[in-house]
Every structure is written in structure tokens, then in C-alpha cells.
Protein backbone atom coordinates (compact mmCIF):
# COMPACT_ATOMS: atom_id res chain seq x y z
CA UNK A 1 8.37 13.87 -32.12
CA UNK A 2 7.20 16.21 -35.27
CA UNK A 3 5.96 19.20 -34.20
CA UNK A 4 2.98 18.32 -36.25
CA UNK A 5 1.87 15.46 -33.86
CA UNK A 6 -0.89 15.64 -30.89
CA UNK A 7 -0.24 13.93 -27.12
CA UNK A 8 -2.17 10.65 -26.89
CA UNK A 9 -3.20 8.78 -24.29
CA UNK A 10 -0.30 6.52 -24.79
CA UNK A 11 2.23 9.63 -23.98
CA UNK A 12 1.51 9.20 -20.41
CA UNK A 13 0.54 5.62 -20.29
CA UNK A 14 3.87 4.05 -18.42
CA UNK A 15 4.73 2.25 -21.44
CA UNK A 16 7.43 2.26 -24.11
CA UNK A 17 5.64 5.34 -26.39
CA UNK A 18 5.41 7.19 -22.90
CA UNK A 19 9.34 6.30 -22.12
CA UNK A 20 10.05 7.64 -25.72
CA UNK A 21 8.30 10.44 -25.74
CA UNK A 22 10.16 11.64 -21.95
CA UNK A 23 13.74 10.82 -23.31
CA UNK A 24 13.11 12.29 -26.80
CA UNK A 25 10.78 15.22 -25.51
CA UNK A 26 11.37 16.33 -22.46
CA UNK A 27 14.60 15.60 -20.64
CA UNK A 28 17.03 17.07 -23.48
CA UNK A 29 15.17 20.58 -22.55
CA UNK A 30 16.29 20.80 -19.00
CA UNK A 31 19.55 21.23 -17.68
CA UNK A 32 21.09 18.32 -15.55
CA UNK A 33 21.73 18.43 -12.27
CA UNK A 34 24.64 16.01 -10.79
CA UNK A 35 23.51 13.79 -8.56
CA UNK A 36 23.92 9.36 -7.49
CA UNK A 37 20.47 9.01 -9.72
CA UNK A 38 19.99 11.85 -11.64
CA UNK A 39 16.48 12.71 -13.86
CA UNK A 40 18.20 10.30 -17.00
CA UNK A 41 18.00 7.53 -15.15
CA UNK A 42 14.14 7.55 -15.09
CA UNK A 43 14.07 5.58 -11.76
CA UNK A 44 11.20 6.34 -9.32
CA UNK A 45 12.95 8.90 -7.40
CA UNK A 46 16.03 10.68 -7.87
CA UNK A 47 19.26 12.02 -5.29
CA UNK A 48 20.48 15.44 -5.04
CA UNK A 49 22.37 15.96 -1.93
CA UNK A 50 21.59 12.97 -0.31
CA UNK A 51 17.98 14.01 -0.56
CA UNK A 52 15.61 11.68 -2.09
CA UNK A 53 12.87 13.40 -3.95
CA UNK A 54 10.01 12.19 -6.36
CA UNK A 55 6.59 13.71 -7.85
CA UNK A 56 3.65 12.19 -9.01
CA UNK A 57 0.45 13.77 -10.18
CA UNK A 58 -2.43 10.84 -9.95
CA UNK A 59 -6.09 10.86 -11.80
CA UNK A 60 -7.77 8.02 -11.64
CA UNK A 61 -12.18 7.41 -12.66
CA UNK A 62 -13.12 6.96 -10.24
CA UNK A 63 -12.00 8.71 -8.44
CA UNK A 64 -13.46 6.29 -5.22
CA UNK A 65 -13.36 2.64 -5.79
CA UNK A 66 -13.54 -0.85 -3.80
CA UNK A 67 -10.08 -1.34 -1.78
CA UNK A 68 -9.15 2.73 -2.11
CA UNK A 69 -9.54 6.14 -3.60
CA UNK A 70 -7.77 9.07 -5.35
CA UNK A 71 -6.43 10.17 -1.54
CA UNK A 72 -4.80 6.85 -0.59
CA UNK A 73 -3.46 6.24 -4.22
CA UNK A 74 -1.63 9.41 -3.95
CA UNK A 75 0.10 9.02 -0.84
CA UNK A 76 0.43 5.50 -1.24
CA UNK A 77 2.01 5.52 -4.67
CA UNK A 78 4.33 8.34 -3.56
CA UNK A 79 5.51 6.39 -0.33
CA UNK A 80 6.28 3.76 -2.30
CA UNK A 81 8.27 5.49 -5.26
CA UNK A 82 10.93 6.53 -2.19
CA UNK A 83 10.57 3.18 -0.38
CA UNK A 84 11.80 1.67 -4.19
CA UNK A 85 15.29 3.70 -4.52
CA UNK A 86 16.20 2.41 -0.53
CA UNK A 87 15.04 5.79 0.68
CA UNK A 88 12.87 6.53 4.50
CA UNK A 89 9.88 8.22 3.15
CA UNK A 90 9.71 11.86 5.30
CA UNK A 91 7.76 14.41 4.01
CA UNK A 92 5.19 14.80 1.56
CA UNK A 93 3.93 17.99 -0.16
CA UNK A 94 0.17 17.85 -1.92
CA UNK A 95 -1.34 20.14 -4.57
CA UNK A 96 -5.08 19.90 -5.26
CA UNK A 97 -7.02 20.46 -8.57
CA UNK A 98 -10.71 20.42 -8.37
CA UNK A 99 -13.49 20.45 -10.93
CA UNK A 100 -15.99 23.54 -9.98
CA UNK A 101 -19.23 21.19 -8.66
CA UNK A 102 -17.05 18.66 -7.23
CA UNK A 103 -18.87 17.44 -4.08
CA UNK A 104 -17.78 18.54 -0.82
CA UNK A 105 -18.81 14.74 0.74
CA UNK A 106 -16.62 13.03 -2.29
CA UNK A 107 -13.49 15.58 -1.58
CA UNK A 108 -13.79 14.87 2.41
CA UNK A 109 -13.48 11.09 1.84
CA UNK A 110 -10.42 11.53 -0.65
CA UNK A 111 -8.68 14.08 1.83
CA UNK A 112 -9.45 11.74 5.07
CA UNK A 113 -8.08 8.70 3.37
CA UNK A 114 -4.76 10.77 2.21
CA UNK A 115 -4.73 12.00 6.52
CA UNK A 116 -5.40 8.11 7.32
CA UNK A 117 -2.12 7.02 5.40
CA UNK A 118 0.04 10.54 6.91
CA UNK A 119 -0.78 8.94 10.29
CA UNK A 120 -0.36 5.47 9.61
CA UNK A 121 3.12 5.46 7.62
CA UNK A 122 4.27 8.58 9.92
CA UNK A 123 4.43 10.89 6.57
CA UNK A 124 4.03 14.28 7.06
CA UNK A 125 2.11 16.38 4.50
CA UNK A 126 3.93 19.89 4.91
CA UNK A 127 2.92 22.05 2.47
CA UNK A 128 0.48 21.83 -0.21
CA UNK A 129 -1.76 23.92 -3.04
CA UNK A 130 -5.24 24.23 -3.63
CA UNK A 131 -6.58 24.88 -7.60
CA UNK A 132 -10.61 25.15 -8.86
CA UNK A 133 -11.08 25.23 -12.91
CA UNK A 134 -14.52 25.16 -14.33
CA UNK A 135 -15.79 21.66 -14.54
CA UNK A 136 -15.71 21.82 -18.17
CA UNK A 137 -11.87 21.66 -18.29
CA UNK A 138 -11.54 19.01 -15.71
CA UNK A 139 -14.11 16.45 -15.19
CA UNK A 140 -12.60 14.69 -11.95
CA UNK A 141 -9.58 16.05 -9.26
CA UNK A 142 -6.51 15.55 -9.79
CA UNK A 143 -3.65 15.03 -6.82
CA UNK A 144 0.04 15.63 -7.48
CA UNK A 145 2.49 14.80 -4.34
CA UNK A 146 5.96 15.70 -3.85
CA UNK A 147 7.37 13.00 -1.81
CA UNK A 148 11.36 13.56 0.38
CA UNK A 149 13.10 11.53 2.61
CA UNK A 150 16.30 10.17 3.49
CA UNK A 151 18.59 7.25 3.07
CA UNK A 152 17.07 4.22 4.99
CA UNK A 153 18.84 3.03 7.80
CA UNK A 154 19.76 -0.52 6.89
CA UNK A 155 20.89 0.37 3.57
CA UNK A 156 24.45 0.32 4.39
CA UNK A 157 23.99 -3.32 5.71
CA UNK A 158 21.56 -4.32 3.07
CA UNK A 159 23.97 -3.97 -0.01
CA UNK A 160 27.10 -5.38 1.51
CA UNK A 161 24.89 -8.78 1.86
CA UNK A 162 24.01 -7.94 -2.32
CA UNK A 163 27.27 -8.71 -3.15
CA UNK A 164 29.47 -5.63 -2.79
CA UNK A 165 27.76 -3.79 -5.58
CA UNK A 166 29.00 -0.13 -6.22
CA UNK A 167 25.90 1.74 -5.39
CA UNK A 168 24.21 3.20 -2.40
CA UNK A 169 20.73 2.82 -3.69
CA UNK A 170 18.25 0.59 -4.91
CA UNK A 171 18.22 1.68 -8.51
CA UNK A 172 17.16 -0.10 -11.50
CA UNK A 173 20.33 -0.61 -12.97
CA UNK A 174 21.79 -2.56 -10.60
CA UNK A 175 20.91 -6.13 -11.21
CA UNK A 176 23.46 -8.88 -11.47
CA UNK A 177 23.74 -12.29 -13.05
CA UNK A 178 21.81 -14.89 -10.48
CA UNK A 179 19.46 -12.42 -8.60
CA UNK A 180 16.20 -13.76 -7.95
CA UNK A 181 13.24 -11.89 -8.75
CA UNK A 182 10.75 -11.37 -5.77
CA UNK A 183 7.55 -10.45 -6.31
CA UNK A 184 5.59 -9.06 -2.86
CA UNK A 185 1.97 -10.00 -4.17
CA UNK A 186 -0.81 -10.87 -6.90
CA UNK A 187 -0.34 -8.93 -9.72
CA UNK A 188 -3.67 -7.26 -11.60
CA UNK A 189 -5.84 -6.18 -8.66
CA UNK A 190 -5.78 -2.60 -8.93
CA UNK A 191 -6.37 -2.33 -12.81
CA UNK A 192 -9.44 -4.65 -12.94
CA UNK A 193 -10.72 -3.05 -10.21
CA UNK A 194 -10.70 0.40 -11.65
CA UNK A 195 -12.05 -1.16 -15.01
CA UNK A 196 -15.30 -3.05 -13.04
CA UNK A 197 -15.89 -0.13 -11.43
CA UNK A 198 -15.45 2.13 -14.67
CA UNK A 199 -17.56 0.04 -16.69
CA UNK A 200 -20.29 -1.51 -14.31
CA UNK A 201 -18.86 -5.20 -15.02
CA UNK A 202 -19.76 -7.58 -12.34
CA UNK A 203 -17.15 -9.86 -11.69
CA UNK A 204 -17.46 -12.60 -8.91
CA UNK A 205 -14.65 -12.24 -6.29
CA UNK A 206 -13.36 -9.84 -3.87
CA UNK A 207 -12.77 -7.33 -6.08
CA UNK A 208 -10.65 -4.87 -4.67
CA UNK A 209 -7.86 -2.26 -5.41
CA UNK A 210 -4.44 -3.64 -3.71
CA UNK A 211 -3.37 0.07 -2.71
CA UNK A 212 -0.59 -0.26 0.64
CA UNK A 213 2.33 1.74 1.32
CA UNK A 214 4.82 -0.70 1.36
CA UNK A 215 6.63 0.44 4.63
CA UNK A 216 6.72 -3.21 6.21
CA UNK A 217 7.76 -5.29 3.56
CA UNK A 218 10.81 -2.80 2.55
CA UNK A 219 11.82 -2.96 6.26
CA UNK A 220 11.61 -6.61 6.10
CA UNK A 221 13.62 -6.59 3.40
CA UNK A 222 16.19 -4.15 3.91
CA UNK A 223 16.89 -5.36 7.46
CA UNK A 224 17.66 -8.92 6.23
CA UNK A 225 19.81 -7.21 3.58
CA UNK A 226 20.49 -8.64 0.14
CA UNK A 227 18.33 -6.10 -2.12
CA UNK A 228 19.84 -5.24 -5.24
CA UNK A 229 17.30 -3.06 -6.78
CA UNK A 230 13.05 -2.69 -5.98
CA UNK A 231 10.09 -1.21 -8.47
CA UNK A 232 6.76 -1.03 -7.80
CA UNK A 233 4.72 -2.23 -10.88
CA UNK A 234 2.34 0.44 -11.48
CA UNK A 235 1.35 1.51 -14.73
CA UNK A 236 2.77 -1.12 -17.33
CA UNK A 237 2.32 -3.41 -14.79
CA UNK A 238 5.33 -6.23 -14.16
CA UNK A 239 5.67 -6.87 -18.07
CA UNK A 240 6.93 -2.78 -17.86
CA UNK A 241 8.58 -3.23 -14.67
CA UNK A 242 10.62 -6.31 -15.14
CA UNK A 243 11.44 -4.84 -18.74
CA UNK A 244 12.91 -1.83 -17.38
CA UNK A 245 15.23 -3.70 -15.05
CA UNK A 246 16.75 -5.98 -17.88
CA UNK A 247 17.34 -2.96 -20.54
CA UNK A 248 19.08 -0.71 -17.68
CA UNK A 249 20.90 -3.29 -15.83
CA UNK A 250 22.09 -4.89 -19.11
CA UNK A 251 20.82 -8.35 -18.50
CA UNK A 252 18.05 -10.99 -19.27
CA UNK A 253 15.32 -11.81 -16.70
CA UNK A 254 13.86 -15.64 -16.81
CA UNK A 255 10.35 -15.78 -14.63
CA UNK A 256 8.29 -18.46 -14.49
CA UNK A 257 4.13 -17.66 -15.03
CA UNK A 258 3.14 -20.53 -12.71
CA UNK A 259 5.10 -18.62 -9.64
CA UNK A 260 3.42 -15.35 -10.22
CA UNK A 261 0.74 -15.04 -7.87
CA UNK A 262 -2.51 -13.69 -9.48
CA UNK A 263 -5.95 -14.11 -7.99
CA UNK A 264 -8.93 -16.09 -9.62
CA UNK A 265 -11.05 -13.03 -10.46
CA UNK A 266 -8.43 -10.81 -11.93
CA UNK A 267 -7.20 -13.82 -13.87
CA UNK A 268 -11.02 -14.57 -14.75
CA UNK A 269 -11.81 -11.14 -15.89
CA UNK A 270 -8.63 -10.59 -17.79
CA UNK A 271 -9.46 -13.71 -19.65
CA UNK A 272 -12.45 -12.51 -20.35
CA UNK A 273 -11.77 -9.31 -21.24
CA UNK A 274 -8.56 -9.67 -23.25
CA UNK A 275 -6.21 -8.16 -20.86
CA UNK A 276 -3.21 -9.87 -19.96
CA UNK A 277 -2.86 -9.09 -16.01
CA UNK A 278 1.02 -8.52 -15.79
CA UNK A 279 0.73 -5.47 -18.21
CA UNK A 280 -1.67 -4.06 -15.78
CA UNK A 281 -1.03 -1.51 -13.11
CA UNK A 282 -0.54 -2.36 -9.57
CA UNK A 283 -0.34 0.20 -6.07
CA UNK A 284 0.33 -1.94 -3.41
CA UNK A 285 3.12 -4.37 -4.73
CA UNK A 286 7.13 -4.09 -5.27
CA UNK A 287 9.61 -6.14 -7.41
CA UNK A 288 12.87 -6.84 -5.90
CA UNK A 289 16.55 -8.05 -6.88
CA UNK A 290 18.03 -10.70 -4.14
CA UNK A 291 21.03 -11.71 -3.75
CA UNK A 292 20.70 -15.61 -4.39
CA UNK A 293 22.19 -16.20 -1.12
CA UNK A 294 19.96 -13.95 0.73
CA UNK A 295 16.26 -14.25 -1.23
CA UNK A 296 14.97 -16.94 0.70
CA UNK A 297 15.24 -15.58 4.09
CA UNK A 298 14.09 -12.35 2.37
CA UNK A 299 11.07 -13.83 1.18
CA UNK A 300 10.19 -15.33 5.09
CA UNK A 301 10.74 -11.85 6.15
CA UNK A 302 8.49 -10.37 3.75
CA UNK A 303 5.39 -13.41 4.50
CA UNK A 304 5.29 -12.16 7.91
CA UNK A 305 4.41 -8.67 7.06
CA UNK A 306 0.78 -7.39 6.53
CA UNK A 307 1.61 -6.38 2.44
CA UNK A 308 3.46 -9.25 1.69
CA UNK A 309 1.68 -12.37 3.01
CA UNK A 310 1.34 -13.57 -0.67
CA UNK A 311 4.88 -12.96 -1.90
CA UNK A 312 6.49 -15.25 -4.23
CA UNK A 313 9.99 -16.00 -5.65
CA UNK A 314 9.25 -15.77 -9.70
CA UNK A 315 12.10 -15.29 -11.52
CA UNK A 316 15.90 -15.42 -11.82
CA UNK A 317 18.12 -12.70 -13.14
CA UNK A 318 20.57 -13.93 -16.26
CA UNK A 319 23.21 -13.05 -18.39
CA UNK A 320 22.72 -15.38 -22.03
CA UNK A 321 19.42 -14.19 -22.42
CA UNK A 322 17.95 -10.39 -23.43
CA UNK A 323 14.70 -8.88 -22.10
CA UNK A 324 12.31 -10.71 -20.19
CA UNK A 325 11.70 -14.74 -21.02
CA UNK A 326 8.55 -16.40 -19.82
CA UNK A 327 8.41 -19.53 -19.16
CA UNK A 328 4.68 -20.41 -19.53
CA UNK A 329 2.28 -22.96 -17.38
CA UNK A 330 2.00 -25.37 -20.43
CA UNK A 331 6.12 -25.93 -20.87
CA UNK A 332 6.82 -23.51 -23.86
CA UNK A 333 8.51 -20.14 -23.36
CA UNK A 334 7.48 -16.63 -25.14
CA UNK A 335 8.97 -13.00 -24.45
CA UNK A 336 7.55 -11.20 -22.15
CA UNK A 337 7.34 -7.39 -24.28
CA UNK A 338 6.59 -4.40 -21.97
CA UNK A 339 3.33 -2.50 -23.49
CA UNK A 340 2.44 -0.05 -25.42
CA UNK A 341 0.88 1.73 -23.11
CA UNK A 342 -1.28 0.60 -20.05
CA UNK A 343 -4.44 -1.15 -21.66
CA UNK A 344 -6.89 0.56 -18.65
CA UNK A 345 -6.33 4.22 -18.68
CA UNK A 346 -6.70 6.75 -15.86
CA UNK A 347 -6.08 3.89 -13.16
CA UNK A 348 -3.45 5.80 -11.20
């Protein structure tokens, strides 16, 4: 970057400017620390120590919507960054930036939905910060979480059934020829939501934010073994996710349209409103790398959990093919490009 040029909403928009911008921008500044996935590797979480750590700082307008709200995305969307490397989500640490005239009822819902998913997932928050700026700076709150934990406990059984792959963790580099692509869930429900809600569009259908931690379906998983690698799809959506698994793993991903579930109004109001719903953000859905011999009985596992009743088998990982190949519901194949940026901003 010149030092002419001005952030844009693209700079932190999950897509390839954003990924540019961190690699070009920001990581050459700080030192590296040594680690099994260091900073570089731009995964959702990173080891030091055996210690799984990742941050996330989350504003979303607004900031209470159908399905969810700025409390439950946060913990949520930390849980499952730690859940994605193979880690056992711990501990979770929560700073809180407030707009002066924020409204004490709309702050009590956000912090009781954050305390609902603590108690559910078993996630301790353990320390935490508390900002106010003047409601001219900031016009809605912002959460940032600081999520720990430790290496899950069927990890060690898990990748010997991948294939005898050379890593202890679920990164995104570690795809291999002949892994099937598993996708938990319908893809597009969070970032239409966010956009009806923005905008005051009335779309028919439940329309509702898919935000889960993803506890169940990664034990499911894991304890049937066979993972490779997981992502949740959030901003960028799956076009980003699956996109970042081919260029760091080396390889070419194949995934057929038809298989990918996505539900009547989100592919309705996409249609309609010229946005394609796998380069939209989800918060309640993971990608994941089987072993061939393993991703069916995976896939069982996951349909009997409560997150992954809906998942799907979609793609196949390959070797004579770069970046990510759709095939498409009418028999013709086009490349599946990862966005610019996400096309509905402030969803997460």
C-alpha cells in the first residue's frame, strides 16, 4: 500500500483486498513468534505453546436481528474459530465498546445472549474491558473476544484415520488429493438476514441468522476421526473459504452447486438482489476435509447433531485442477473466484 491511500471498507471485508492488505501491511511489522501455526499462516487461530489462541472484534447493524445478536455472534464466532484448528474451546476474554446513549435494555439483551452461550458451550468469560466514546465516533457497540483452549481430545485419533498426515491440527494447509469436502449446513442465512433486517426488505421465509457454536458437530466429527482440515465460512462466505484451502494446501477443489444446501429464501433473495449466496458470510456452519475413507460415516455423525442436521457432502479435493471448479446445476462448469470483499458489510 502507498502511503497516500485511505482504508476502505474492502480492507476488512474477509476477501482477497483484505488478505492483501494483512500480508502486505501488517504482518511484516511484527516480530514472529515460533509456533505449529504461527500469525503467517492466517488460519483462524494460532499455537504458541500448545495454547490455542484467537481474537475477533465483531460489529454488526444491527446490532439485534432474527436468529441472534451482536452477544451470541461474538461468542459464537470465537468458539468456532478454536473448534476450526482441532482445538477445546476454554476460556474467553471480552472487551466492550459502547456508543454514549446506547440503551441500557439493547446492551442487557446483547450481554444475556453472550452469558446464554458461556453456559451452554461451558466457555468461561474470564476477564474482560469496558470502553464509552461519544456516540458521534461510534454509532453501534462493538465486541472483541479473545478466545483459548486446548488441544481436543480425539485429535490424536482423528488424524491417524486422515491418512497419517504430518500435523497435529486442523489447519488450512493440510488438504490432500481425494478429500471430500463437507459442508455442515445451508450456506447464505446469516448475510441475508442482516441485509433484510438492514434494509427493511420483506422476504417470505424463515428468515433467520444461522449463528451456533459448533461444539456438537466438531465432536461428531473428531470422534469418528478422518478430519483433515475445518473453516467456518464467515465473511467471504464458502467462495473465500474453499479458496483459501486450495491456494494454501496447494491443490484444486471440484464442488458440485446442486449438493450445496441453500434454503429457498436466501436463494430467492439473492436472486433478487444480485448476491450470489456462497460469497456471503455464514456463523453457524464449518467446512471440513475427510478422508475419503472416513467422510461418509463422518457425515452420519454430523446429521445426528443439532447444527448439522442439513449437512451435505459437496465437493472433492484434487490435484489436476487449480482453485475452486464449480460444477453448475445446468451441466457446464465455471471457477468459483473468492470476492472482493464481502458484498453485505458490517454482518459480523
Amino acid at each position: 500500500m502507498e502511503d497516500h491511500e485511505r482504508i476502505s471498507m474492502e480492507h476488512g471485508a474477509g476477501g482477497e483486498i483484505m488478505n492483501t492488505f494483512l500480508k502486505e501491511a501488517i504482518l511484516p511489522l511484527f516480530m514472529k513468534a515460533t509456533g505449529e501455526i504461527p500469525i503467517e499462516y492466517m488460519d483462524d487461530s494460532a499455537v504458541i505453546d500448545d495454547i490455542v489462541l484467537t481474537i475477533d472484534s465483531h460489529t454488526v447493524k444491527p446490532v439485534i436481528f432474527p436468529g441472534g445478536d451482536l452477544g451470541s455472534l461474538a461468542m459464537c464466532g470465537t468458539i468456532n474459530d478454536l473448534l476450526a484448528l482441532g482445538a477445546l474451546p476454554r476460556a474467553i476474554g471480552l472487551a466492550l465498546v459502547m456508543p454514549e446513549g446506547l440503551e441500557f435494555s439493547q446492551l442487557k439483551t446483547i450481554l444475556v445472549s453472550a452469558s446464554e452461550v458461556s453456559h451452554k458451550t461451558g466457555v468461561a468469560v474470564i476477564a474482560g474491558d469496558t470502553k464509552v466514546v461519544g456516540n458521534r465516533d461510534l454509532d453501534t457497540p462493538i465486541i472483541t473476544t479473545a478466545g483459548i483452549g486446548r488441544r481436543h481430545p480425539f485429535m490424536d485419533a482423528n488424524l491417524e484415520r486422515a491418512g497419517g498426515r504430518n500435523t497435529r491440527w486442523l489447519s488450512d494447509n493440510n488438504l490432500n488429493p481425494g478429500d471430500k469436502i463437507i459442508l455442515t449446513g445451508s450456506v447464505g442465512d446469516h448475510g441475508i438476514t442482516i441485509l433484510s433486517e438492514r434494509e427493511g426488505y420483506g422476504f417470505e421465509g424463515d428468515v433467520s441468522s444461522d449463528i451456533s457454536a459448533l461444539t456438537d458437530v466438531m465432536d461428531a466429527a473428531l470422534a469418528r476421526g478422518g478430519v483433515a482440515a475445518a473453516k467456518d465460512p464467515t465473511r467471504g462466505g464458502i467462495a473465500n473459504a474453499l479458496n483459501e484451502f486450495a491456494r494454501k494446501s496447494n491443490v484444486g477443489i471440484e464442488v458440485e452447486e446442486t449438493s450445496i444446501p441453500v434454503k429457498d429464501w436466501v436463494a430467492s433473495a439473492g436472486e433478487m438482489l444480485g448476491i450470489d449466496p456462497f460469497s456471503v458470510g455464514n456463523e453457524g456452519k464449518m467446512l471440513l476435509a475427510v478422508h475419503p475413507s472416513r467422510a461418509q460415516k463422518v457425515l452420519e455423525c454430523i446429521r445426528e447433531t443439532e447444527n448439522g442436521r442439513d449437512a451435505a457432502v459437496i465437493g472433492i479435493v484434487r490435484e489436476d485442477i487449480k482453485g475452486v471448479v464449480l460444477k453448475t446445476a445446468v451441466g457446464g462448469t465455471r471457477i468459483l473466484e473468492p470476492p472482493v470483499g464481502d458484498p453485505v458489510p458490517r454482518i459480523c
